[in-house]
N, C-alpha and C. Protein backbone atom coordinates (compact mmCIF):
# COMPACT_ATOMS: atom_id res chain seq x y z
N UNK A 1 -110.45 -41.21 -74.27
CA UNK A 1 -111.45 -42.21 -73.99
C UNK A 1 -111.29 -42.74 -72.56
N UNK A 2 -110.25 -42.95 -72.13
CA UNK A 2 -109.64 -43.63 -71.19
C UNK A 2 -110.12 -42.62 -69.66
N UNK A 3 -110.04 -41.00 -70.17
CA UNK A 3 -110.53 -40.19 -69.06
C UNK A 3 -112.08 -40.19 -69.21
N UNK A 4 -112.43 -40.50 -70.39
CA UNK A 4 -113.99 -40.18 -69.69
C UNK A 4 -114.57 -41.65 -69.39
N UNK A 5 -114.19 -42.92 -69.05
CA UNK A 5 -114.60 -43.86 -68.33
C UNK A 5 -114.10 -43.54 -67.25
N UNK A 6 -113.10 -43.17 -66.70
CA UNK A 6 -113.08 -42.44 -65.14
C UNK A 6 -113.85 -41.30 -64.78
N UNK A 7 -114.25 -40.67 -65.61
CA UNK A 7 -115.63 -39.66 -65.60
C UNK A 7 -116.88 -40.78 -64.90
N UNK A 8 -116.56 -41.76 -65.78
CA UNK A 8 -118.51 -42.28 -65.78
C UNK A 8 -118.17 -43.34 -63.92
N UNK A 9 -117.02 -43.47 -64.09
CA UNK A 9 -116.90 -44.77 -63.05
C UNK A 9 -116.81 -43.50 -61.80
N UNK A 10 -116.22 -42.01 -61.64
CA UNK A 10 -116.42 -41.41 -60.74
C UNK A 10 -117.59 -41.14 -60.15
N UNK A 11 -118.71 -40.86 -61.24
CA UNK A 11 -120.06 -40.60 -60.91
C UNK A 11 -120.49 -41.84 -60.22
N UNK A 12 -120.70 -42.71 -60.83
CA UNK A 12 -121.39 -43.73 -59.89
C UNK A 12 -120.86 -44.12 -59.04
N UNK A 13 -119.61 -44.26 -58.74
CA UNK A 13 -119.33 -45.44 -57.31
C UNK A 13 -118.79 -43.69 -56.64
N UNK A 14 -118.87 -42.85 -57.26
CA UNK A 14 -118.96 -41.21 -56.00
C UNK A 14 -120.33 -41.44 -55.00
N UNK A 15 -121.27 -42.34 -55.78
CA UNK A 15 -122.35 -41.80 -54.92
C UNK A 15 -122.32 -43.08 -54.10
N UNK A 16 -121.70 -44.19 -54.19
CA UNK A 16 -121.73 -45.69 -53.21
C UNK A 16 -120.96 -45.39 -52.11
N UNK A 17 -119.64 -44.60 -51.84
CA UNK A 17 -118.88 -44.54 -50.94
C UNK A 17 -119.31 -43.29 -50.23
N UNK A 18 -118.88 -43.18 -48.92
CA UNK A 18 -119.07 -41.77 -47.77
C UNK A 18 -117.80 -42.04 -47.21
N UNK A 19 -117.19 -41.13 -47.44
CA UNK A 19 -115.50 -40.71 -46.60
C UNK A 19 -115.64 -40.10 -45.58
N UNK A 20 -114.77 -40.18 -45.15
CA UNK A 20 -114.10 -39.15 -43.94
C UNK A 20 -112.68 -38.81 -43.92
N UNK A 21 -112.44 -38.12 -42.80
CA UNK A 21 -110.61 -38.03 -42.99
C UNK A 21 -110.42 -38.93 -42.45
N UNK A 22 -110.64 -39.88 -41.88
CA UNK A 22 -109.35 -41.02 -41.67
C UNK A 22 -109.48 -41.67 -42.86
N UNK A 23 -110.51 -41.75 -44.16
CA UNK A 23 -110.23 -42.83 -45.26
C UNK A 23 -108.60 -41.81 -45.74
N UNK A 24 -108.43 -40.59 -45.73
CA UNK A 24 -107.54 -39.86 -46.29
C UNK A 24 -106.09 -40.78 -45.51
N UNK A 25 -106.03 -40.79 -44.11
CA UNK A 25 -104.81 -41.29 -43.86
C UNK A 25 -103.77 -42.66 -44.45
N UNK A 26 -102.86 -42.00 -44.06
CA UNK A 26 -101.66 -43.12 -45.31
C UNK A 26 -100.93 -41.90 -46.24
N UNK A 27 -100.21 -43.00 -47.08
CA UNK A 27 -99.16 -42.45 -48.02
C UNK A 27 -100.07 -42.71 -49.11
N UNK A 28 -100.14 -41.78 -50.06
CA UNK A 28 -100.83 -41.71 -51.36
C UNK A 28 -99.50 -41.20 -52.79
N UNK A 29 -99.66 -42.09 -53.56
CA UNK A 29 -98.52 -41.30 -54.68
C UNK A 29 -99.89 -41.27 -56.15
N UNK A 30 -98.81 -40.52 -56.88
CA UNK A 30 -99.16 -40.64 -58.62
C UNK A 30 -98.64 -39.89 -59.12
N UNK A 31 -98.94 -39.43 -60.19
CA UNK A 31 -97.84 -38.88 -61.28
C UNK A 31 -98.49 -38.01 -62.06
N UNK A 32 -97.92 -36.68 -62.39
CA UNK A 32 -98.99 -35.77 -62.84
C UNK A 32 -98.59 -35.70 -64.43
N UNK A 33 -99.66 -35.10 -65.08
CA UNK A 33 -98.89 -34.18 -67.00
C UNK A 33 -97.76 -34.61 -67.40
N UNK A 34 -96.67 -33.97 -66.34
CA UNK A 34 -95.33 -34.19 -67.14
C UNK A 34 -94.72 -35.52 -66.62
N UNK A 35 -95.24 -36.24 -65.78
CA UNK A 35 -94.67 -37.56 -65.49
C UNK A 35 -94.19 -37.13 -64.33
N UNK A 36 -93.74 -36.82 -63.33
CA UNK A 36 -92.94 -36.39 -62.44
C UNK A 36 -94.08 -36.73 -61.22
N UNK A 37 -93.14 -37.68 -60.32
CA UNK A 37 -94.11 -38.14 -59.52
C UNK A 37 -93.84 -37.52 -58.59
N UNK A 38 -94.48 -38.04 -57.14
CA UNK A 38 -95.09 -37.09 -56.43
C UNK A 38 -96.43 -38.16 -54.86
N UNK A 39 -95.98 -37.77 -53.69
CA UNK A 39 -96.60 -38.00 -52.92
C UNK A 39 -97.06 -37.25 -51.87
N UNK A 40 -98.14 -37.57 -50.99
CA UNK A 40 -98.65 -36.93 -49.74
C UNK A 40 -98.86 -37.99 -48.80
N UNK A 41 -98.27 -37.76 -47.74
CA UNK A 41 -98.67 -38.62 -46.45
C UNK A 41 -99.45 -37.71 -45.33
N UNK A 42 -101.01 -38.19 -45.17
CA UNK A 42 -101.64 -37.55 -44.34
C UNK A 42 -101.84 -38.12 -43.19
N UNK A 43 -101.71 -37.44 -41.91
CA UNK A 43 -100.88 -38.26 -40.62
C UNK A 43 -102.38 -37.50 -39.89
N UNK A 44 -103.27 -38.32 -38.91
CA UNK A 44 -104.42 -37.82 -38.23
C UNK A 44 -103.96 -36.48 -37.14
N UNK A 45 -102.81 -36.13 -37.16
CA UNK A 45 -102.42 -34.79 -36.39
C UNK A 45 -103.48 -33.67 -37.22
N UNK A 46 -103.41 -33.84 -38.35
CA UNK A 46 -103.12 -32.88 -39.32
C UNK A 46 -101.98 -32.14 -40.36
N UNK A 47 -101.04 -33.29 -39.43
CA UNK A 47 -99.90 -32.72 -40.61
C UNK A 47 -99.77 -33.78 -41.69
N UNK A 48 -98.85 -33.02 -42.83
CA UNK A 48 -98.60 -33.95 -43.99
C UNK A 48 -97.26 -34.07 -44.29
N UNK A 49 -96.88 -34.69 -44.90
CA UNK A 49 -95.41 -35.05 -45.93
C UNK A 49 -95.46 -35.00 -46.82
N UNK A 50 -94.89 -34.11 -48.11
CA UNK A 50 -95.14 -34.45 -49.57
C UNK A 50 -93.82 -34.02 -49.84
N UNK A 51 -93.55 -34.94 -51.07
CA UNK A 51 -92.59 -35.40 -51.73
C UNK A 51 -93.24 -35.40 -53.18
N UNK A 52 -92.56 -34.17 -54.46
CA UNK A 52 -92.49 -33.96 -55.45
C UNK A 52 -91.35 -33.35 -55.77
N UNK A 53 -90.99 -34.40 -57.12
CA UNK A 53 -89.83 -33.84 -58.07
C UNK A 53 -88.88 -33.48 -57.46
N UNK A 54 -88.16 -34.19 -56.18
CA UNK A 54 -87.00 -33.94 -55.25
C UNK A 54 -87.19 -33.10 -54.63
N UNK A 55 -88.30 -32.46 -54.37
CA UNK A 55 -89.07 -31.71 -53.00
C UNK A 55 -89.44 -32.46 -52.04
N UNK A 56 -88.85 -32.29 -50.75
CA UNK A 56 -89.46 -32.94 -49.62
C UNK A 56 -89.99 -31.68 -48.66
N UNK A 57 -90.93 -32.48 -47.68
CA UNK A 57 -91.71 -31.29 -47.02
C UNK A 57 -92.40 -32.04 -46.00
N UNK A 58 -91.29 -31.97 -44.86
CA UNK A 58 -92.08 -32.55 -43.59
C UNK A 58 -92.93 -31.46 -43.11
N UNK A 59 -93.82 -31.67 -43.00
CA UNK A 59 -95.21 -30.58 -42.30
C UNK A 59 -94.87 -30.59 -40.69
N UNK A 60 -94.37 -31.34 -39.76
CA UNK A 60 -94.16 -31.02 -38.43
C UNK A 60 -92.81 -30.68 -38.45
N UNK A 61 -91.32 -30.72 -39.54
CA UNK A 61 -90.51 -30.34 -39.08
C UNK A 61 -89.93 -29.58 -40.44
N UNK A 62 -89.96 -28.34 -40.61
CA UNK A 62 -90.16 -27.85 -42.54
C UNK A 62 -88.85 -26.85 -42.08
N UNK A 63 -88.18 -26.88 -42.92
CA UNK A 63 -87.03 -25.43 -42.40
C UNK A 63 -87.17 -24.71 -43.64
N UNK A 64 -87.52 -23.43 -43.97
CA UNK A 64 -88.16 -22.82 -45.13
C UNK A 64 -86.72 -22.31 -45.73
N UNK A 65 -86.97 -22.80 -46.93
CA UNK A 65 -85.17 -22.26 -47.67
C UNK A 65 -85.22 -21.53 -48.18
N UNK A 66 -85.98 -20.54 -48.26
CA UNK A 66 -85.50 -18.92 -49.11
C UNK A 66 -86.66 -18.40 -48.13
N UNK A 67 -86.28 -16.94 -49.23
CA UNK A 67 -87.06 -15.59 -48.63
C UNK A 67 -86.99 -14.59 -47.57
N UNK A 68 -88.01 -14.21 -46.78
CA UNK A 68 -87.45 -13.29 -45.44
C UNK A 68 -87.52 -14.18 -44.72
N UNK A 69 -87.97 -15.02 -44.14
CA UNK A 69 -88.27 -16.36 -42.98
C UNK A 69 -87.37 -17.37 -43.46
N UNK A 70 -86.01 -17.16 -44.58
CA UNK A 70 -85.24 -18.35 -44.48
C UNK A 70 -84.79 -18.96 -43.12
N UNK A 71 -84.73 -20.20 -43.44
CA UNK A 71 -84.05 -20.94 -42.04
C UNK A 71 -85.07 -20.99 -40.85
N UNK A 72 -85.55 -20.73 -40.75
CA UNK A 72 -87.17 -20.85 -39.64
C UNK A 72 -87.28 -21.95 -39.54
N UNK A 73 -87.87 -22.57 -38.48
CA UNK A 73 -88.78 -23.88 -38.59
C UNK A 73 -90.43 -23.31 -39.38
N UNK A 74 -90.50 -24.23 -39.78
CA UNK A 74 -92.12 -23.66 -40.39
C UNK A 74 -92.81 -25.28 -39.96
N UNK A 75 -94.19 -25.27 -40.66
CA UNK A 75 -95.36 -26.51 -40.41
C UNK A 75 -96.23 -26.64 -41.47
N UNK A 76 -96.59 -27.89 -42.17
CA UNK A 76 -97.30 -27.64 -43.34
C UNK A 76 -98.75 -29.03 -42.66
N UNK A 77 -99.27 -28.32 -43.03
CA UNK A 77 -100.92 -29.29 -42.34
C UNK A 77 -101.99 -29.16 -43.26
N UNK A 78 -102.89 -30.00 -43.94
CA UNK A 78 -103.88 -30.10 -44.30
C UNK A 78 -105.26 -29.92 -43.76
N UNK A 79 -105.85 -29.15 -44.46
CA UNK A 79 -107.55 -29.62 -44.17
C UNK A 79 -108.51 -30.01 -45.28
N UNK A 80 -109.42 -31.01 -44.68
CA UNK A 80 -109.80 -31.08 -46.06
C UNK A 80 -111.51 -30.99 -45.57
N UNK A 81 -112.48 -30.17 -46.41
CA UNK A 81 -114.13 -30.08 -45.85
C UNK A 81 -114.82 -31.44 -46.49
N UNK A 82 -115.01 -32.00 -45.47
CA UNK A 82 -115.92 -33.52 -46.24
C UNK A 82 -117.47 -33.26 -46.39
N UNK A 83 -118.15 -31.87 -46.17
CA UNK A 83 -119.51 -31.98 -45.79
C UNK A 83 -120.09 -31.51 -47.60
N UNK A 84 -119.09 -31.27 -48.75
CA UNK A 84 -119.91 -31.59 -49.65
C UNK A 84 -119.06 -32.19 -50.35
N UNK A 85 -119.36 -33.00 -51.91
CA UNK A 85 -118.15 -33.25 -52.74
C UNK A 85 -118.55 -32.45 -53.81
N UNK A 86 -117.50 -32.38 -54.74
CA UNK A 86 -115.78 -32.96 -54.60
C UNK A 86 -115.61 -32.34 -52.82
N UNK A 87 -114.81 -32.84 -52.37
CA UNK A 87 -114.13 -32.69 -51.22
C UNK A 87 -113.51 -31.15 -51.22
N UNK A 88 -113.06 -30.24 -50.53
CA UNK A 88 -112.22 -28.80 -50.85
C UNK A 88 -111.08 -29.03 -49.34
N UNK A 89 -110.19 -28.95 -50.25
CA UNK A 89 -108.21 -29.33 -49.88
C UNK A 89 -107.68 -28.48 -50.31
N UNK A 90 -107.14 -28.06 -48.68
CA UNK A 90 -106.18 -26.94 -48.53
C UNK A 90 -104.63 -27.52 -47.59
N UNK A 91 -103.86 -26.86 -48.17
CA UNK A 91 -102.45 -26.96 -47.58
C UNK A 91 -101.80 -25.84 -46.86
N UNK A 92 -102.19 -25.82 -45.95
CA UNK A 92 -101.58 -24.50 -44.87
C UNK A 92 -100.23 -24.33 -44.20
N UNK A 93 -99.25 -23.49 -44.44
CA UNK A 93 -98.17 -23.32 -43.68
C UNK A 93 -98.09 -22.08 -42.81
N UNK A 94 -97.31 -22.64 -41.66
CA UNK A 94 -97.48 -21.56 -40.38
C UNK A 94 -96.43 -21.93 -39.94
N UNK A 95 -95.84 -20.16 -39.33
CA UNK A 95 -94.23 -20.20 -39.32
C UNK A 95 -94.48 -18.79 -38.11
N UNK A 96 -93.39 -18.88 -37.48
CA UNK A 96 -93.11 -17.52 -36.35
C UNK A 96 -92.46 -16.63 -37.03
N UNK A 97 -93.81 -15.12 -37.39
CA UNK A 97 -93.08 -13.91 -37.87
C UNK A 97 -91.77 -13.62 -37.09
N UNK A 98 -91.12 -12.27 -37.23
CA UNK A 98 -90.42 -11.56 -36.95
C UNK A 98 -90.12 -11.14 -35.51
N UNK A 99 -91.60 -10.90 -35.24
CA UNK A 99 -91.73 -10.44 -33.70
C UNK A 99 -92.41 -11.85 -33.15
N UNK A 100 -92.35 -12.80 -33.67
CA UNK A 100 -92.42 -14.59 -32.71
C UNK A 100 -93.44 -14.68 -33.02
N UNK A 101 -94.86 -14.03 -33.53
CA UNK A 101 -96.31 -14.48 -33.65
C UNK A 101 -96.56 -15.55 -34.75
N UNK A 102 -97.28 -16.43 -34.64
CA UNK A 102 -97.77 -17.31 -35.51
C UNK A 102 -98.75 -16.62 -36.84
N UNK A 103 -97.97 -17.10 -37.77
CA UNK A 103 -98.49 -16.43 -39.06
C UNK A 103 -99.20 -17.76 -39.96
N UNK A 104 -100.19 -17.85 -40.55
CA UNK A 104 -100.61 -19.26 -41.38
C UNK A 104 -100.88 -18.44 -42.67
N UNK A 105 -100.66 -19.48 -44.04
CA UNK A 105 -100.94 -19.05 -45.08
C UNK A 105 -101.43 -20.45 -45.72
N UNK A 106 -102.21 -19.90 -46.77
CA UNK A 106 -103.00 -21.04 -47.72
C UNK A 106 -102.01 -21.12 -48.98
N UNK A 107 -101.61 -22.17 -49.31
CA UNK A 107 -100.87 -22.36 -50.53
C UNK A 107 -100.64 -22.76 -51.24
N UNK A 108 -101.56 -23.53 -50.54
CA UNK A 108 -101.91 -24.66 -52.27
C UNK A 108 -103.13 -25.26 -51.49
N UNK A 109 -104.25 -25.32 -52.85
CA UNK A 109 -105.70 -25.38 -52.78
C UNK A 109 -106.26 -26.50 -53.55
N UNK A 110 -107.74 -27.11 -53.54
CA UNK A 110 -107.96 -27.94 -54.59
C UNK A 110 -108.81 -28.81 -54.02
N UNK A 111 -109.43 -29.93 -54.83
CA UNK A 111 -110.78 -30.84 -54.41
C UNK A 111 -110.58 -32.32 -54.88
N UNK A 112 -110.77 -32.98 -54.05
CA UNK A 112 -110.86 -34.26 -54.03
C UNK A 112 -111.89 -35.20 -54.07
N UNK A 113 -112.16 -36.21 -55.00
CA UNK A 113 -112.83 -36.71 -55.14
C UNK A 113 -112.48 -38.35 -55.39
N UNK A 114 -112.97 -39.31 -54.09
CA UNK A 114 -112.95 -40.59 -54.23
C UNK A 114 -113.61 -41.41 -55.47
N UNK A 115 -112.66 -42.47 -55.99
CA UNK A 115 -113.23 -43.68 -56.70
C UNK A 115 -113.18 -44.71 -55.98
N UNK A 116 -112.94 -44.99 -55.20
CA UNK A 116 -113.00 -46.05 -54.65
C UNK A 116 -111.95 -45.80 -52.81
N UNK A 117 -112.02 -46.83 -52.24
CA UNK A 117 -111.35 -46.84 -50.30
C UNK A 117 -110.12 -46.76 -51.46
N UNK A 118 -109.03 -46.93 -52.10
CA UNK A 118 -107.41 -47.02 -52.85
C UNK A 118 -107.12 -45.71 -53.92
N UNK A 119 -107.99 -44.99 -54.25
CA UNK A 119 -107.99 -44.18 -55.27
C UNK A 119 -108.67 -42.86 -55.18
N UNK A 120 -108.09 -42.02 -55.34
CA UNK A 120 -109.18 -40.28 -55.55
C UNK A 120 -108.57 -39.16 -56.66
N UNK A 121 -109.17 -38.80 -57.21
CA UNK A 121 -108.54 -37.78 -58.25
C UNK A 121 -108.27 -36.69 -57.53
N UNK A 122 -107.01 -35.87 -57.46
CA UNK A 122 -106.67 -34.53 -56.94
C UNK A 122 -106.64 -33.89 -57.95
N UNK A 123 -107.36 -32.89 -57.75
CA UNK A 123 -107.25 -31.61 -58.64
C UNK A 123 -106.61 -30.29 -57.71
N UNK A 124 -105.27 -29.89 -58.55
CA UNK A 124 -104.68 -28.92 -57.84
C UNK A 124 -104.82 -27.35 -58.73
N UNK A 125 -105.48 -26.61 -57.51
CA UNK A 125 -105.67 -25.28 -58.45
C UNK A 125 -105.03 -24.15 -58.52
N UNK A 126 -103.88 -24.20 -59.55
CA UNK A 126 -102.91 -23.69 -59.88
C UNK A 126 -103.33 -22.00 -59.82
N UNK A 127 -104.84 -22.00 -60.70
CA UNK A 127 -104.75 -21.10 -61.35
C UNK A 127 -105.71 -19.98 -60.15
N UNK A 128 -106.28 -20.64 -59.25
CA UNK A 128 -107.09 -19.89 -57.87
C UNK A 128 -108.74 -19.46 -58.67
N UNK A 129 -108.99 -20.49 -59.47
CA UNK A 129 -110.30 -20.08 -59.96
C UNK A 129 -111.35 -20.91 -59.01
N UNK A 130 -111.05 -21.73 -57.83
CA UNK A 130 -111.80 -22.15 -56.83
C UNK A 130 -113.18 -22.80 -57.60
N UNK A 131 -112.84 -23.46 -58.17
CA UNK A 131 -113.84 -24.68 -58.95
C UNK A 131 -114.63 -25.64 -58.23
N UNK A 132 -116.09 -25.60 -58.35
CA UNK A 132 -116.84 -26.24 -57.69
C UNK A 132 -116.83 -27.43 -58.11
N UNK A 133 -116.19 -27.97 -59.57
CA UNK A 133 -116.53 -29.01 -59.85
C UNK A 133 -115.52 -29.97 -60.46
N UNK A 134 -114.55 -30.89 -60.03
CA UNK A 134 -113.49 -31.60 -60.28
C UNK A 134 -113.62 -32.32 -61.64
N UNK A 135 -113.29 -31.48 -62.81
CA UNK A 135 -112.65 -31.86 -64.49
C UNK A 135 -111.88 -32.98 -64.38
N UNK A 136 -111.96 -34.07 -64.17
CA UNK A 136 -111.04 -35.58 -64.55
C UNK A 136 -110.11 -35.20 -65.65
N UNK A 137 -110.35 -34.47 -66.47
CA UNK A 137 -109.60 -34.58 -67.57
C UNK A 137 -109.02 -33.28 -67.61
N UNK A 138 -108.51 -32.56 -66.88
CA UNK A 138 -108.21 -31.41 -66.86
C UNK A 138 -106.40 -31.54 -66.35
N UNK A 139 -106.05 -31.17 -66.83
CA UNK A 139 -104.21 -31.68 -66.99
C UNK A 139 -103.28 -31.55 -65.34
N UNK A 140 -104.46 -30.86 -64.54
CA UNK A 140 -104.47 -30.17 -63.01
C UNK A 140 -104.97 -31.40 -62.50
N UNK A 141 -105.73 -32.26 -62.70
CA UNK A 141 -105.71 -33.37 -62.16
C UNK A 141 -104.93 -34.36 -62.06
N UNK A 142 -104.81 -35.40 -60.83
CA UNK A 142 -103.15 -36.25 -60.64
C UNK A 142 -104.79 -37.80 -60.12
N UNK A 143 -104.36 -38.92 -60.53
CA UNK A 143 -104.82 -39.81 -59.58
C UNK A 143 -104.08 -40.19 -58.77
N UNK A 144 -104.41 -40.62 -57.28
CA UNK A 144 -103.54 -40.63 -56.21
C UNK A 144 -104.32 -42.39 -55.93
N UNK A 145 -102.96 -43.09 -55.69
CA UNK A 145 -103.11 -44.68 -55.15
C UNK A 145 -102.47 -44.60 -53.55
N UNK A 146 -103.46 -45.33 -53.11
CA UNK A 146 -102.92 -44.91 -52.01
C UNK A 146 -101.86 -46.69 -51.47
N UNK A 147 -100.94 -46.47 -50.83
CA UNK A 147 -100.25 -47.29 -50.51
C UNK A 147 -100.37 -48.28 -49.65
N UNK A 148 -100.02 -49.43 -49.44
CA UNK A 148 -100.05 -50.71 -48.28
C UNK A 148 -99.49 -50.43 -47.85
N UNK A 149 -99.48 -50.73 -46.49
CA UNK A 149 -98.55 -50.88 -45.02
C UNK A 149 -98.02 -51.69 -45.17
């Protein structure tokens, strides 16, 4: 019950507000399914900070801990398209291959949608089915509060 009055309160006050990326800037937390919280700090560079489940991840200073590129500096930066909603949010990391060239990858994907200037539902898409349309009640969704200075 409780998700589909955030259903009905998304629809209408979705259509009172117009974002941009600076409403995105700041520290945003919440807590997903299994309880395990979880934040993003979106910084007007383009880079981010997120912090989940004792994961940290400075986006301007990332040192990648496994794989072939262990120990690298890497960079994790956001974009997010505001020209339709839900919003479409991507998390990009870019790291110096082998032979020094700049390599970027997409790696985590998903759409955002404001309730209000303090609040937006993230939907993260685990599964890469690139969904046009943000499920509130879909267990892939997190609400994000965004924090005071």
């Amino acid at each position: 019950m409780r998700k589909s009055w955030i259903f009905l309160l998304l629809m209408f006050f979705g259509t009172c507000f117009s974002q941009s990326v600076k409403d995105l800037y700041g520290k945003w937390t919440g807590t997903d399914d299994k309880n395990n919280k979880g934040s993003f700090t979106f910084f007007p560079d383009g880079f981010t900070y997120v912090e989940y489940s004792g994961m940290v991840i400075d986006g301007r200073d990332y040192t990648i801990p496994d794989g072939p590129n262990q120990g690298k500096k890497g960079y994790v930066q956001y974009d997010v398209d505001f020209s339709a909603k839900p919003y479409r949010f991507k998390l990009i990391a870019s790291y110096n291959n082998q032979e020094g060239q700049l390599e970027e990858v997409q790696f985590l994907k998903g759409l955002i949608e404001f309730t209000n200037e303090k609040e937006f539902l993230f939907f993260i898409d685990f599964d890469n089915e690139d969904p046009k349309i943000l499920d509130p009640l879909s267990r892939n969704t997190i609400i994000m509060h965004k924090e005071s200075n």
